[in-house]
N, C-alpha and C. Protein backbone atom coordinates (compact mmCIF):
# COMPACT_ATOMS: atom_id res chain seq x y z
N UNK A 1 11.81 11.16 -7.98
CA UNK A 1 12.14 11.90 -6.75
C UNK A 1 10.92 12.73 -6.36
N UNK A 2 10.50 12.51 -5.08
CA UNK A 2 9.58 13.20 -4.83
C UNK A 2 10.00 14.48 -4.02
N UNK A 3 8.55 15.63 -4.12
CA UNK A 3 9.06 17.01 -3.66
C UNK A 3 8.27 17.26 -2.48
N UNK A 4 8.97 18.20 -1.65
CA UNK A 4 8.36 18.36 0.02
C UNK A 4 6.85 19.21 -0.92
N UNK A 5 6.00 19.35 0.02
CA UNK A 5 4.18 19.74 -0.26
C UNK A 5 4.25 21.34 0.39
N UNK A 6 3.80 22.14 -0.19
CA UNK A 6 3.96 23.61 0.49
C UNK A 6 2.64 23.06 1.45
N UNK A 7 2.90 23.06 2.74
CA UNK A 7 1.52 23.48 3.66
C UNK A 7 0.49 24.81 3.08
N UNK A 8 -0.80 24.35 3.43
CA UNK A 8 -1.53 25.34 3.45
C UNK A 8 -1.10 26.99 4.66
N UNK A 9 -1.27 28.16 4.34
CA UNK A 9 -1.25 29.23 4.37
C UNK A 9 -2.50 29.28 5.21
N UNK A 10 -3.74 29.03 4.52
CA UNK A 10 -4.97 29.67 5.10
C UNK A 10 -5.58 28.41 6.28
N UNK A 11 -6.75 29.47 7.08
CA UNK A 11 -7.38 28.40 7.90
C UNK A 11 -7.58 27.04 7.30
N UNK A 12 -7.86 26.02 8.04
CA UNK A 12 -7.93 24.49 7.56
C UNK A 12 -8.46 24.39 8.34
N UNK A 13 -9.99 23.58 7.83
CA UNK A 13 -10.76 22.78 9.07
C UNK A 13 -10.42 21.15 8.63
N UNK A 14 -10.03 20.54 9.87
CA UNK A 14 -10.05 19.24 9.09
C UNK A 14 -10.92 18.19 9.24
N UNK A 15 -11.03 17.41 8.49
CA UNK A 15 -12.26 16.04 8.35
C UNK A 15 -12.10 15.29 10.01
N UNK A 16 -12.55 15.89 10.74
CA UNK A 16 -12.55 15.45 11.91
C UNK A 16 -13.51 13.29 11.90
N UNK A 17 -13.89 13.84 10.55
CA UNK A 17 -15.18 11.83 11.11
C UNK A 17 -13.94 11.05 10.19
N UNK A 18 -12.95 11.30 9.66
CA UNK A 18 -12.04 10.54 8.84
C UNK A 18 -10.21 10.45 9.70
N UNK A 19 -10.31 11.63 10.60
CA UNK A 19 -8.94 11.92 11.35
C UNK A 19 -8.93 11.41 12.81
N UNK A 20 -10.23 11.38 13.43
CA UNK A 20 -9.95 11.11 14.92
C UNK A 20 -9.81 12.30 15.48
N UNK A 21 -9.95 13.38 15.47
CA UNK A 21 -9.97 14.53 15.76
C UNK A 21 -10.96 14.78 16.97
N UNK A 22 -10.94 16.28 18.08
CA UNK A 22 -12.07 16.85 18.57
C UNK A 22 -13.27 17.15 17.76
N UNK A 23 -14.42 16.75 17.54
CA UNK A 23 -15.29 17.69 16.45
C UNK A 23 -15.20 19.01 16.40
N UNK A 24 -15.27 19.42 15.05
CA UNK A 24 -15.34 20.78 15.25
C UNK A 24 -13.78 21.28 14.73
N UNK A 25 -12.73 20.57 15.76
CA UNK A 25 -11.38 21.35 15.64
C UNK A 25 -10.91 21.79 14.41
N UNK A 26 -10.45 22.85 14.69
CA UNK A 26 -9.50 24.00 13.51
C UNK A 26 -8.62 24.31 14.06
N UNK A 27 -7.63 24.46 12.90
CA UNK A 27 -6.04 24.90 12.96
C UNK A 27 -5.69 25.76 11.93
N UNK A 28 -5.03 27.18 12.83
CA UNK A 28 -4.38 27.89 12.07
C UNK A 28 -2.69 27.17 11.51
N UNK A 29 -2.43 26.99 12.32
CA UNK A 29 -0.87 26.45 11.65
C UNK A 29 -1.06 25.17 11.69
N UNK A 30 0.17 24.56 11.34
CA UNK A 30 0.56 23.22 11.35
C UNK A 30 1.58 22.30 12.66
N UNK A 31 0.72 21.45 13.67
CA UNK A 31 1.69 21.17 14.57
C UNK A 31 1.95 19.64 14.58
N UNK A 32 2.10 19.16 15.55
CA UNK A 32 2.60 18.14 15.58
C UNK A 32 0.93 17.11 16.12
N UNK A 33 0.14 16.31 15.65
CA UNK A 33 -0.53 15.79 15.66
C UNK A 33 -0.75 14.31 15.96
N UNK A 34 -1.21 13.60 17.83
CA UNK A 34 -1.67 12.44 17.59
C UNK A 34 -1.79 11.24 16.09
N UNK A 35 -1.13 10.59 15.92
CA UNK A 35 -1.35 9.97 14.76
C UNK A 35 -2.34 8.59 15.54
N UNK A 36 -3.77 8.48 15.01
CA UNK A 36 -4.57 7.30 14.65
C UNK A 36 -4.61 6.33 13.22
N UNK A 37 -4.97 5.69 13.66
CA UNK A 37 -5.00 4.79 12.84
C UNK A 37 -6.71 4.67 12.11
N UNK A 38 -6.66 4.23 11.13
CA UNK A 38 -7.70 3.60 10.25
C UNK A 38 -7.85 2.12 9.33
N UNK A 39 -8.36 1.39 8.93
CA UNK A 39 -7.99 0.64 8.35
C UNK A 39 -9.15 0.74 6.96
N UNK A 40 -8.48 0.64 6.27
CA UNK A 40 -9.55 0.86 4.62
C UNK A 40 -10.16 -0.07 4.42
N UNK A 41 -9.74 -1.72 4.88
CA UNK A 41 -10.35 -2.82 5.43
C UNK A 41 -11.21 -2.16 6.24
N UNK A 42 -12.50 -2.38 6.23
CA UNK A 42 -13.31 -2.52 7.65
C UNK A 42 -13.68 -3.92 7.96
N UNK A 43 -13.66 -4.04 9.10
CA UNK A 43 -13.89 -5.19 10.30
C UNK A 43 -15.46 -5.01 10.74
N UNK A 44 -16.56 -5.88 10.37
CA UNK A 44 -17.79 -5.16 10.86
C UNK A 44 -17.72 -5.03 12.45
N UNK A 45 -18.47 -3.79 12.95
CA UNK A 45 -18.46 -3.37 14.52
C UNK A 45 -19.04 -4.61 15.34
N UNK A 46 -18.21 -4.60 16.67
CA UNK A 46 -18.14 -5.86 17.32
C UNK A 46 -18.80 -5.66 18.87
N UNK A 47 -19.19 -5.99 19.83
CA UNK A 47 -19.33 -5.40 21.37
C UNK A 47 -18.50 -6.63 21.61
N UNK A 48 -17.65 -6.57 23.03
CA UNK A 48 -16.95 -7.30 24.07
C UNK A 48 -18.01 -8.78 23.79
N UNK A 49 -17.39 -9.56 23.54
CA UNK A 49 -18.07 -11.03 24.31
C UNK A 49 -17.33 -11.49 25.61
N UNK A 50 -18.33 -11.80 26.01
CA UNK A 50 -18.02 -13.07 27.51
C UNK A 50 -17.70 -14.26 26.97
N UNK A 51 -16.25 -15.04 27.11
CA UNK A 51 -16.25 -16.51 26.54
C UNK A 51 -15.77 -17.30 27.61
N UNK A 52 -16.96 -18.58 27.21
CA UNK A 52 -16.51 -19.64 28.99
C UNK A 52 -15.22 -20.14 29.10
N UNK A 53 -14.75 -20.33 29.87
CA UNK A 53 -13.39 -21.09 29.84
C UNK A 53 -12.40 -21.55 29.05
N UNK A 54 -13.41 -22.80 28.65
CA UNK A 54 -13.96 -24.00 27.52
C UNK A 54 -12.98 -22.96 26.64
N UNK A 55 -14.22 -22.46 25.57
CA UNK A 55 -14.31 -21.17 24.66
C UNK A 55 -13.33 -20.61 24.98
N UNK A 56 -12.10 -19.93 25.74
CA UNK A 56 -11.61 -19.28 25.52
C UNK A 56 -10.13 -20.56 25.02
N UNK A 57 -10.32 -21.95 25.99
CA UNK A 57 -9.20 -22.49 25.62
C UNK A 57 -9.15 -22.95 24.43
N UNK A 58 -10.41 -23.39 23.31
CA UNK A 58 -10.50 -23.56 22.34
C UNK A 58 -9.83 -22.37 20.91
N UNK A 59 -10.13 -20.71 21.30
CA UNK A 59 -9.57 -19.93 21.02
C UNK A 59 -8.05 -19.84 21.03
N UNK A 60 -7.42 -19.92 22.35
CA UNK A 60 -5.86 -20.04 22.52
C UNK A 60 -5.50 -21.37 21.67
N UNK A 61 -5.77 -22.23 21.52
CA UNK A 61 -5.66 -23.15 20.31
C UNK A 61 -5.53 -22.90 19.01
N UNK A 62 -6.78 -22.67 18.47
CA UNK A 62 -7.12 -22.17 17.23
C UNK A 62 -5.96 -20.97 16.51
N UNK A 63 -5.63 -19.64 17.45
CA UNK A 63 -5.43 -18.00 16.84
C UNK A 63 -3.95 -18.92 16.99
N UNK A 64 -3.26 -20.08 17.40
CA UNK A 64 -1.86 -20.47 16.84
C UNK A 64 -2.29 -21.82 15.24
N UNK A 65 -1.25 -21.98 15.78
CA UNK A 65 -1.10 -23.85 14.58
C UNK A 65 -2.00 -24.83 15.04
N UNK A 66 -2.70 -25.10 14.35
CA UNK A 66 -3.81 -26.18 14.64
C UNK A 66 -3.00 -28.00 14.23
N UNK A 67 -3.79 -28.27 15.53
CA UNK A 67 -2.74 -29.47 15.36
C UNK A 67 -2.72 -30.07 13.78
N UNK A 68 -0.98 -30.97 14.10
CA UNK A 68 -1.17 -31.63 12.61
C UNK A 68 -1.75 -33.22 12.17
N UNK A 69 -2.80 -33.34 12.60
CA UNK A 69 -3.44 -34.78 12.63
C UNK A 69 -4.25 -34.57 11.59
N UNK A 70 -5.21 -36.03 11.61
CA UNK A 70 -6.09 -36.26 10.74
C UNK A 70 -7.30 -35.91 10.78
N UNK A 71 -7.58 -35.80 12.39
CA UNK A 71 -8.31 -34.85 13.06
C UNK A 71 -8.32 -33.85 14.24
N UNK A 72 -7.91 -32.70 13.52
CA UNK A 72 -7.45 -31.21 14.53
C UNK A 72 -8.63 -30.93 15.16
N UNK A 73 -9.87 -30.74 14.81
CA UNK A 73 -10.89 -30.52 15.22
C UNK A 73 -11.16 -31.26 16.83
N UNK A 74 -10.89 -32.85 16.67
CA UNK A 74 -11.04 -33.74 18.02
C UNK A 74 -9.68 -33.77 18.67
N UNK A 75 -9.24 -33.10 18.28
CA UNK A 75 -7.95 -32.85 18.87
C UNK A 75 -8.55 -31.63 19.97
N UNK A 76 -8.34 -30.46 19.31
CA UNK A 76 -8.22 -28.87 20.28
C UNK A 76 -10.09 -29.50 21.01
N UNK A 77 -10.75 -30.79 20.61
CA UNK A 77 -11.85 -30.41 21.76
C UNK A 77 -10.97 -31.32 22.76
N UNK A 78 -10.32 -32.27 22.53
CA UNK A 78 -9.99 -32.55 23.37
C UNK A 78 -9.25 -32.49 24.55
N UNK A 79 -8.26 -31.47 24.46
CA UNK A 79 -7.53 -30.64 25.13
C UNK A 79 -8.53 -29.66 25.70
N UNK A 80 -9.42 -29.13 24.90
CA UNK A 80 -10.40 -28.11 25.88
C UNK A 80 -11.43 -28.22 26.42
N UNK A 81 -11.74 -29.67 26.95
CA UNK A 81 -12.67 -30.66 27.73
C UNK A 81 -14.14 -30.55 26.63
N UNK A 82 -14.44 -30.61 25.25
CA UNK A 82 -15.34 -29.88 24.86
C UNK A 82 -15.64 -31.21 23.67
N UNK A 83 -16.55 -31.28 22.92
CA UNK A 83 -17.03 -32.27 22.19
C UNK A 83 -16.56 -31.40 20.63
N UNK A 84 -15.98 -32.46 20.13
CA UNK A 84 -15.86 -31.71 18.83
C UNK A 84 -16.61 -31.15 17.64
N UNK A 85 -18.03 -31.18 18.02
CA UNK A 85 -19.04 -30.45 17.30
C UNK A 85 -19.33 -29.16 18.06
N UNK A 86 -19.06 -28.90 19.62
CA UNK A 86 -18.90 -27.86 20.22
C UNK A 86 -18.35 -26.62 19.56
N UNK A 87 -16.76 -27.59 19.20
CA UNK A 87 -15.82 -26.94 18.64
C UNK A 87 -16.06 -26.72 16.85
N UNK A 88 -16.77 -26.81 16.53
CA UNK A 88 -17.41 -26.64 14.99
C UNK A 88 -18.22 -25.36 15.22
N UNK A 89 -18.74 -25.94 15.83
CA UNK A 89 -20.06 -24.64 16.13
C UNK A 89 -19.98 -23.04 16.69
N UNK A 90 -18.51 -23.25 17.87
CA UNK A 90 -18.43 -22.26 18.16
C UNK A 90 -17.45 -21.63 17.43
N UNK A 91 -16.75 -22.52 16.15
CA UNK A 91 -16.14 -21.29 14.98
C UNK A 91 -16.81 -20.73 14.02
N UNK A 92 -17.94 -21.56 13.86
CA UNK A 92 -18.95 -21.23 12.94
C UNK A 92 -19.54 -20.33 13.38
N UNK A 93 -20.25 -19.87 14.50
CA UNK A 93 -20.58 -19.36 15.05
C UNK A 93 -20.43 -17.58 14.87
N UNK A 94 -18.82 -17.80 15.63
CA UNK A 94 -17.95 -16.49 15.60
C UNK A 94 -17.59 -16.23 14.55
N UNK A 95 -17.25 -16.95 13.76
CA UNK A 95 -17.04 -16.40 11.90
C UNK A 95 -18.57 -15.57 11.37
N UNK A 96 -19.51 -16.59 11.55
CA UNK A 96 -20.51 -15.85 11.07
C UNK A 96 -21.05 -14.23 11.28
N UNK A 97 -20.30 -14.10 12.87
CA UNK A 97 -20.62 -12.89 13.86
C UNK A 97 -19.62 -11.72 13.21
N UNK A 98 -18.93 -12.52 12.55
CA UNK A 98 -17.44 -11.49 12.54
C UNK A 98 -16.64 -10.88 13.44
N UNK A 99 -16.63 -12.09 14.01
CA UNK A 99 -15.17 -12.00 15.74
C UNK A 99 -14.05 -12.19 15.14
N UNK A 100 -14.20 -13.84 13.96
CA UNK A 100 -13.11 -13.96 13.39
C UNK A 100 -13.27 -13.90 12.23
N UNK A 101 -12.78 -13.24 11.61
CA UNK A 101 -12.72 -12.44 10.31
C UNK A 101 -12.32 -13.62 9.53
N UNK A 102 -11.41 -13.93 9.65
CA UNK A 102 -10.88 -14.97 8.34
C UNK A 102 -10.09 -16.11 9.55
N UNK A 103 -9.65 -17.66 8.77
CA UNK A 103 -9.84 -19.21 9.17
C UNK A 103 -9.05 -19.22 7.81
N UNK A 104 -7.74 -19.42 8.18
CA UNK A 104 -7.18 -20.21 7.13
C UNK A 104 -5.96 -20.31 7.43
N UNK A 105 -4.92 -20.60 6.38
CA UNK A 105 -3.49 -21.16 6.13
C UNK A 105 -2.89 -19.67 5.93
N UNK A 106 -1.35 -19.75 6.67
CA UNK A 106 -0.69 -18.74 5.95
C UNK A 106 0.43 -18.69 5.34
N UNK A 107 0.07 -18.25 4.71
CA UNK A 107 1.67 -18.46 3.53
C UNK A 107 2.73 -17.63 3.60
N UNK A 108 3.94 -18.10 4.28
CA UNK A 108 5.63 -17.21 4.28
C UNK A 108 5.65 -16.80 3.15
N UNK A 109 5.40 -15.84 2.39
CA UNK A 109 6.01 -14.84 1.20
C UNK A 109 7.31 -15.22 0.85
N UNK A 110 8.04 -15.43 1.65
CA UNK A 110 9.64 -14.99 1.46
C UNK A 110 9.70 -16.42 1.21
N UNK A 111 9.45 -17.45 1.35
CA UNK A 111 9.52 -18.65 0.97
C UNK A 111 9.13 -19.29 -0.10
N UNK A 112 8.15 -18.34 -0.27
CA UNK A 112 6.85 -18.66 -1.87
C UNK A 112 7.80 -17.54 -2.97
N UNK A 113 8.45 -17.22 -2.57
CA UNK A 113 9.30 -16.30 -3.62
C UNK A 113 9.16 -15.00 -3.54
N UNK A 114 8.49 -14.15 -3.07
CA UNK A 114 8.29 -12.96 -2.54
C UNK A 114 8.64 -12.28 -1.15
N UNK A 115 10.38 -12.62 -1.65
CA UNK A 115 11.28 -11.86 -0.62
C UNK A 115 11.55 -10.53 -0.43
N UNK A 116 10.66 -9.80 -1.06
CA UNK A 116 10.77 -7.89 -1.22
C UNK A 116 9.76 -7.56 -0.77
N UNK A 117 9.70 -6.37 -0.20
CA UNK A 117 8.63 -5.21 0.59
C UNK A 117 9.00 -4.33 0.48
N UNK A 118 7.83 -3.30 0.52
CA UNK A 118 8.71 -1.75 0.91
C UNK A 118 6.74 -1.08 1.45
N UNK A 119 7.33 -0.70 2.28
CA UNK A 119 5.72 0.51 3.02
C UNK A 119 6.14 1.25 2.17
N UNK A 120 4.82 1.70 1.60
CA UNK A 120 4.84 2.88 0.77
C UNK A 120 3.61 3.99 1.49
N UNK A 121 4.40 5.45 1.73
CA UNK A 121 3.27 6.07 2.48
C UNK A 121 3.04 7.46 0.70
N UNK A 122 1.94 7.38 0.77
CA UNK A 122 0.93 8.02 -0.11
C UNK A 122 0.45 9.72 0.55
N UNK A 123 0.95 10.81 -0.51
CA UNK A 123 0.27 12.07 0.08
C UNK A 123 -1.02 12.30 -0.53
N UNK A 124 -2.35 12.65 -0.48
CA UNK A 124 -3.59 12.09 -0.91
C UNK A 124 -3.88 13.10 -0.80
N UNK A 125 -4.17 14.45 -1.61
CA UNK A 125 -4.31 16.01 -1.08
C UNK A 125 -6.18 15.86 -0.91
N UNK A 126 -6.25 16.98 -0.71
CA UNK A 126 -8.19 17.25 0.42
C UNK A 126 -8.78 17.45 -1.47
N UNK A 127 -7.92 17.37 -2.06
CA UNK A 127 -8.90 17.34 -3.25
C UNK A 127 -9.42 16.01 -4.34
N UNK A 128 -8.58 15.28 -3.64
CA UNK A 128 -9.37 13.47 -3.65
C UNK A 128 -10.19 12.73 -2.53
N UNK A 129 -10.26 12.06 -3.20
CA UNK A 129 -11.11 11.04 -2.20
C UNK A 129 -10.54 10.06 -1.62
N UNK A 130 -10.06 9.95 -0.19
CA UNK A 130 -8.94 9.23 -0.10
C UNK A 130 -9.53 7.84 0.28
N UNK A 131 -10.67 7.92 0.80
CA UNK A 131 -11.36 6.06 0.79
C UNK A 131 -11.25 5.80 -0.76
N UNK A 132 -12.03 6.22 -1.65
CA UNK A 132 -11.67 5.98 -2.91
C UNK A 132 -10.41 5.09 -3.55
N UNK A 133 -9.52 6.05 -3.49
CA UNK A 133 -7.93 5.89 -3.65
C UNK A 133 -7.41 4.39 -2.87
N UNK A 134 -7.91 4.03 -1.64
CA UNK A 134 -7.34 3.08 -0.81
C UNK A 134 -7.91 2.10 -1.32
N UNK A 135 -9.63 2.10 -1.99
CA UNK A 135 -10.22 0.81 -2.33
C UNK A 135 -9.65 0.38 -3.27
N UNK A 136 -8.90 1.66 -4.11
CA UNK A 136 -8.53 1.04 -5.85
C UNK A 136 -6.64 0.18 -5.40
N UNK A 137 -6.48 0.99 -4.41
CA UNK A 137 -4.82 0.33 -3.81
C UNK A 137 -5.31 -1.27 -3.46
N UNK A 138 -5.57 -1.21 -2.12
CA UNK A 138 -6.51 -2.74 -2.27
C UNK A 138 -6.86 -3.34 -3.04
N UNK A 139 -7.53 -3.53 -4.13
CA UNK A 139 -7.38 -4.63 -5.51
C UNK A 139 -6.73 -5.48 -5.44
N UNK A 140 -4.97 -4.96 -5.57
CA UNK A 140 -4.06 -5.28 -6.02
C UNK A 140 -3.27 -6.60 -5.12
N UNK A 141 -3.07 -7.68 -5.70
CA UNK A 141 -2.79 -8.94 -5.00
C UNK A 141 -1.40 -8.37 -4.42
N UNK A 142 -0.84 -7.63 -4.37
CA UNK A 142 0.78 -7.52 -4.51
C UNK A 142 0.86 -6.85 -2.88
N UNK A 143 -0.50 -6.36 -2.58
CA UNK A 143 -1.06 -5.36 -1.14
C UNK A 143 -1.43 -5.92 -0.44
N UNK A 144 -0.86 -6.00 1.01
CA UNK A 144 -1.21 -6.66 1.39
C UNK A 144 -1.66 -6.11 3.15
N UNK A 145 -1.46 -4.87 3.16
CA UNK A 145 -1.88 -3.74 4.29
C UNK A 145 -2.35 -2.67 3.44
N UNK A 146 -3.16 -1.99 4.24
CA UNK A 146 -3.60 -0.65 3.49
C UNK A 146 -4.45 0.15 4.37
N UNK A 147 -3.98 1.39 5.12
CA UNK A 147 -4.00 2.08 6.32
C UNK A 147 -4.45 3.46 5.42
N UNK A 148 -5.13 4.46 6.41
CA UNK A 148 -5.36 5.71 6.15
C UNK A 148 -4.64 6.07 7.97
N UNK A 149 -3.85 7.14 7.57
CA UNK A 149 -3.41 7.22 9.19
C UNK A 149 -2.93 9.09 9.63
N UNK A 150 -3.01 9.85 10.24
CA UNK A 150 -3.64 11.37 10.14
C UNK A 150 -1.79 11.71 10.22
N UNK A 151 -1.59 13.14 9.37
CA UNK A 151 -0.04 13.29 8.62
C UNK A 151 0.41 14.34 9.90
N UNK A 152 1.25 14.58 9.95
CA UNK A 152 2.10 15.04 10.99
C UNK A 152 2.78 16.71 10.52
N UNK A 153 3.76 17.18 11.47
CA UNK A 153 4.10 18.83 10.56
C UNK A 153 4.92 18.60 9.60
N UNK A 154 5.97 17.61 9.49
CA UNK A 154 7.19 17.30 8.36
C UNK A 154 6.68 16.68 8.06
N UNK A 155 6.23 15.44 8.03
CA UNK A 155 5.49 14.27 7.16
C UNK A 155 4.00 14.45 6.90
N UNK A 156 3.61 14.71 5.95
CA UNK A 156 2.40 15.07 5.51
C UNK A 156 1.66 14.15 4.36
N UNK A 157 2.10 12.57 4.55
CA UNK A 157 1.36 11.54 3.85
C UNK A 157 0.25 10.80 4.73
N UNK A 158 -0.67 10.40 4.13
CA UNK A 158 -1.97 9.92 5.24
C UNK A 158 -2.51 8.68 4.86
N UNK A 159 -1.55 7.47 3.43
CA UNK A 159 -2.19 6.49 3.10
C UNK A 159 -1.05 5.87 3.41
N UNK A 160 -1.03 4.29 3.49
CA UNK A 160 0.06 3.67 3.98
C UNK A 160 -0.20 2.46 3.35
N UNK A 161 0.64 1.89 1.82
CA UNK A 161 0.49 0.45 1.73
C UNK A 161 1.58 -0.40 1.95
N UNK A 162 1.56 -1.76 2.36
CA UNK A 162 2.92 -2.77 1.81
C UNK A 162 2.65 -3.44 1.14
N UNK A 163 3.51 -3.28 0.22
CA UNK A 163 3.81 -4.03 -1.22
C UNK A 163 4.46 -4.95 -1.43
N UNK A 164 4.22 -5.84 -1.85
CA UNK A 164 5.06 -6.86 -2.11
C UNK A 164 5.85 -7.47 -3.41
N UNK A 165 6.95 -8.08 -3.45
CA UNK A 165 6.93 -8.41 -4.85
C UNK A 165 8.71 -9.57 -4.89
N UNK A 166 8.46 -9.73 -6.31
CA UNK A 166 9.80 -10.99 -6.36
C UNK A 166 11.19 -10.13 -6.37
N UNK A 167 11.49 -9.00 -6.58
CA UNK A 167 12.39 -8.29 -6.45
C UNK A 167 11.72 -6.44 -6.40
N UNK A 168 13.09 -6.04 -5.88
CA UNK A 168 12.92 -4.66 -5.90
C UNK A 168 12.37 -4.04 -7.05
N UNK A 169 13.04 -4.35 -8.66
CA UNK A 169 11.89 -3.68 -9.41
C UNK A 169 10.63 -3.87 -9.46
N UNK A 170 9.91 -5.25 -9.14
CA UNK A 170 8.85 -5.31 -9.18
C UNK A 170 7.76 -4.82 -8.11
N UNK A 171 8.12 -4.50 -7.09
CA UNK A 171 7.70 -3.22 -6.08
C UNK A 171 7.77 -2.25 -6.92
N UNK A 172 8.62 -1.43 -7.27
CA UNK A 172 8.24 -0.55 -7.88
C UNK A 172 7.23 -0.64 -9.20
N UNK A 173 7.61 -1.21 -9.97
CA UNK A 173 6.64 -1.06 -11.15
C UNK A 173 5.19 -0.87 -10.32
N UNK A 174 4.85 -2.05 -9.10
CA UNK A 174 3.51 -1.64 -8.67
C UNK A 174 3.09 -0.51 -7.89
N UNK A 175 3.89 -0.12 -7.62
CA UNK A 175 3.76 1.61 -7.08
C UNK A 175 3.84 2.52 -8.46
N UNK A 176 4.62 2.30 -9.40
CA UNK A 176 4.43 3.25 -10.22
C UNK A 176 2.27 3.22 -11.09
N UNK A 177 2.79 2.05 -11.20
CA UNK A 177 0.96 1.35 -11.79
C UNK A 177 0.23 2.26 -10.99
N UNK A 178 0.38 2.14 -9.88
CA UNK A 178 -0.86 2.45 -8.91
C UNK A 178 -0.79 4.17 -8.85
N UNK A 179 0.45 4.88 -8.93
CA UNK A 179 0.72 5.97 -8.80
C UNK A 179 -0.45 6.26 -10.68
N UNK A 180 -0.05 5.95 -11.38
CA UNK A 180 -1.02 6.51 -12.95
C UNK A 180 -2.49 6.58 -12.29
N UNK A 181 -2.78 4.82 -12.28
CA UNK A 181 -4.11 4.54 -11.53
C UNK A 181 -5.06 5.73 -11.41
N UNK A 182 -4.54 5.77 -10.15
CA UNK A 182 -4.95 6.49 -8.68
C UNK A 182 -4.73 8.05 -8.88
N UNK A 183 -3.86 8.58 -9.66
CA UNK A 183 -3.52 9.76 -9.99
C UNK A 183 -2.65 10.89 -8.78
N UNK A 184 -2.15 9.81 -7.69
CA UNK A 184 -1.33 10.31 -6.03
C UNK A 184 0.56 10.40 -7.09
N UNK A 185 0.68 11.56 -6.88
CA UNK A 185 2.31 11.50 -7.35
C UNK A 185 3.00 11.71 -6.40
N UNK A 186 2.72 12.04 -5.39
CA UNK A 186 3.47 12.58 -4.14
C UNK A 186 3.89 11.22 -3.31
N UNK A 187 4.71 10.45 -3.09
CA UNK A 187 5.27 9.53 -2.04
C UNK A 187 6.32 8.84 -1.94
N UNK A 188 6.25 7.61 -0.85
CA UNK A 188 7.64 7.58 -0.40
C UNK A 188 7.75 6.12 -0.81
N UNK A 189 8.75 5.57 -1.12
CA UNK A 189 8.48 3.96 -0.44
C UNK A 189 10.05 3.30 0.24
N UNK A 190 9.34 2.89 0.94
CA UNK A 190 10.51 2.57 2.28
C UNK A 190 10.63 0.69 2.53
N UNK A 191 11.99 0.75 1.38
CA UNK A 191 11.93 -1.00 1.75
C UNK A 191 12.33 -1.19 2.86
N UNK A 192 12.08 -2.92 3.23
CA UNK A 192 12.55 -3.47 4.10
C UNK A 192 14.11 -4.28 3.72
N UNK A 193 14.79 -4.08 4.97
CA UNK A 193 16.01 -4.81 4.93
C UNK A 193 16.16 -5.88 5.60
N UNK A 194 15.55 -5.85 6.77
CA UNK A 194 15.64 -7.01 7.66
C UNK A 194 14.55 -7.38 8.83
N UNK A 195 13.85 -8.30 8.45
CA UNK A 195 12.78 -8.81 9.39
C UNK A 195 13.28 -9.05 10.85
N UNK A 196 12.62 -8.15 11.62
CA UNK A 196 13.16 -8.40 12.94
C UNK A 196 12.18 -8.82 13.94
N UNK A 197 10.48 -8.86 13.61
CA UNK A 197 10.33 -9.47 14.84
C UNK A 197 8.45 -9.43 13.39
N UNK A 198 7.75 -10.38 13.52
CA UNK A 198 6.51 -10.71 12.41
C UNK A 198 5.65 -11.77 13.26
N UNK A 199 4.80 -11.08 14.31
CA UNK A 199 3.96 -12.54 14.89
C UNK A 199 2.56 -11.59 14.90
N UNK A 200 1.75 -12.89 15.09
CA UNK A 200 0.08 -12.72 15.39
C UNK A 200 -0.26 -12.16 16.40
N UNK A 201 -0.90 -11.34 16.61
CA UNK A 201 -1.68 -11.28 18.03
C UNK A 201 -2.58 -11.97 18.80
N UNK A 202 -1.39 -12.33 19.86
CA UNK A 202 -2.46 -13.47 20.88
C UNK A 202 -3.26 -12.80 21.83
N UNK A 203 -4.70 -13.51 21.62
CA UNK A 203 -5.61 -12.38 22.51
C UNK A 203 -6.27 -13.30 23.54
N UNK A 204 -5.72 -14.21 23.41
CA UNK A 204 -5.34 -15.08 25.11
C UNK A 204 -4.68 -16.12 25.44
């Protein structure tokens, strides 16, 4: 059972290059705070691309199910008026750039036997290191998100993982693991009951 966190009493400046914050900003009390996001994953930094047509219809292809033939590749060029070394090149390309991060298969959990979850949000006090803490959470095959995200006036946790596992105890055991680990005793974990809506983002 976990216990509510006495707020700090005294001035607090906070890590404004880790929170999203004004620079600079300080708070005497505790209010209700913008929540941003972070990801402990980093994505290397990207600028806007321009993509031709072509390129973008090859994309709307690809970010779904790639056809199921013998050859997908002369397939999506062919639908996107484009030669299928076009279409080699311009994934190779963008992978290399880090537009697209990862090219692969995905695997239903709940089908592969890993029908349990639970978000677990983490209180990470100013006297750890909370990138630290997130790299050692990350390791763990069982993780499969892992957020730093800025705590609020009642909720005052700022790490966020989902866990996975073949049943409910085995979520826990890996939160407890990670709780020794990591040395965080303070948190929550919040299973899931019912999948209500799990898709990709289509970005055209």
């Amino acid at each position: 059972m976990t216990r509510p966190i006495p707020w700090p009493g005294k001035k607090t400046k906070i890590r404004t290059a880790e929170k999203g914050l004004i620079p600079g900003m300080k708070i005497t009390k505790w209010t209700k705070l913008p929540v941003t996001v972070k990801k402990i994953k980093r994505q290397n930094p990207m600028t806007p691309v321009d993509f031709s047509e072509q390129e973008r219809e090859v994309l709307r292809i690809v970010q779904a199910d790639l056809p199921d033939t013998q050859s997908p590749y002369a397939e999506i060029a062919a639908r996107a008026g484009i030669s299928e070394q076009e279409v080699l090149d311009l994934l190779k390309r963008l992978k290399e750039q880090g537009i697209i991060r990862r090219f692969g298969a995905t695997l239903r959990h709940q089908q592969a036997g890993y029908g349990h979850n639970a978000m677990v949000a983490w209180y990470v006090d100013d006297t750890m290191d909370i990138r630290h803490v997130g790299k050692i959470m990350s390791r763990r095959s069982e993780i499969t998100h892992c957020y730093e995200r800025a705590s609020c006036m009642d909720w005052p946790y700022n790490l966020y993982t989902m866990v996975h596992g073949r049943s409910p105890e085995h979520c826990t055991r890996v939160v407890y693991e990670l709780a020794r680990e990591t040395g965080v005793e303070q948190y929550e974990m919040l299973f899931s009951y019912k999948e209500l809506k799990k898709t990709s983002m289509s970005y055209f």
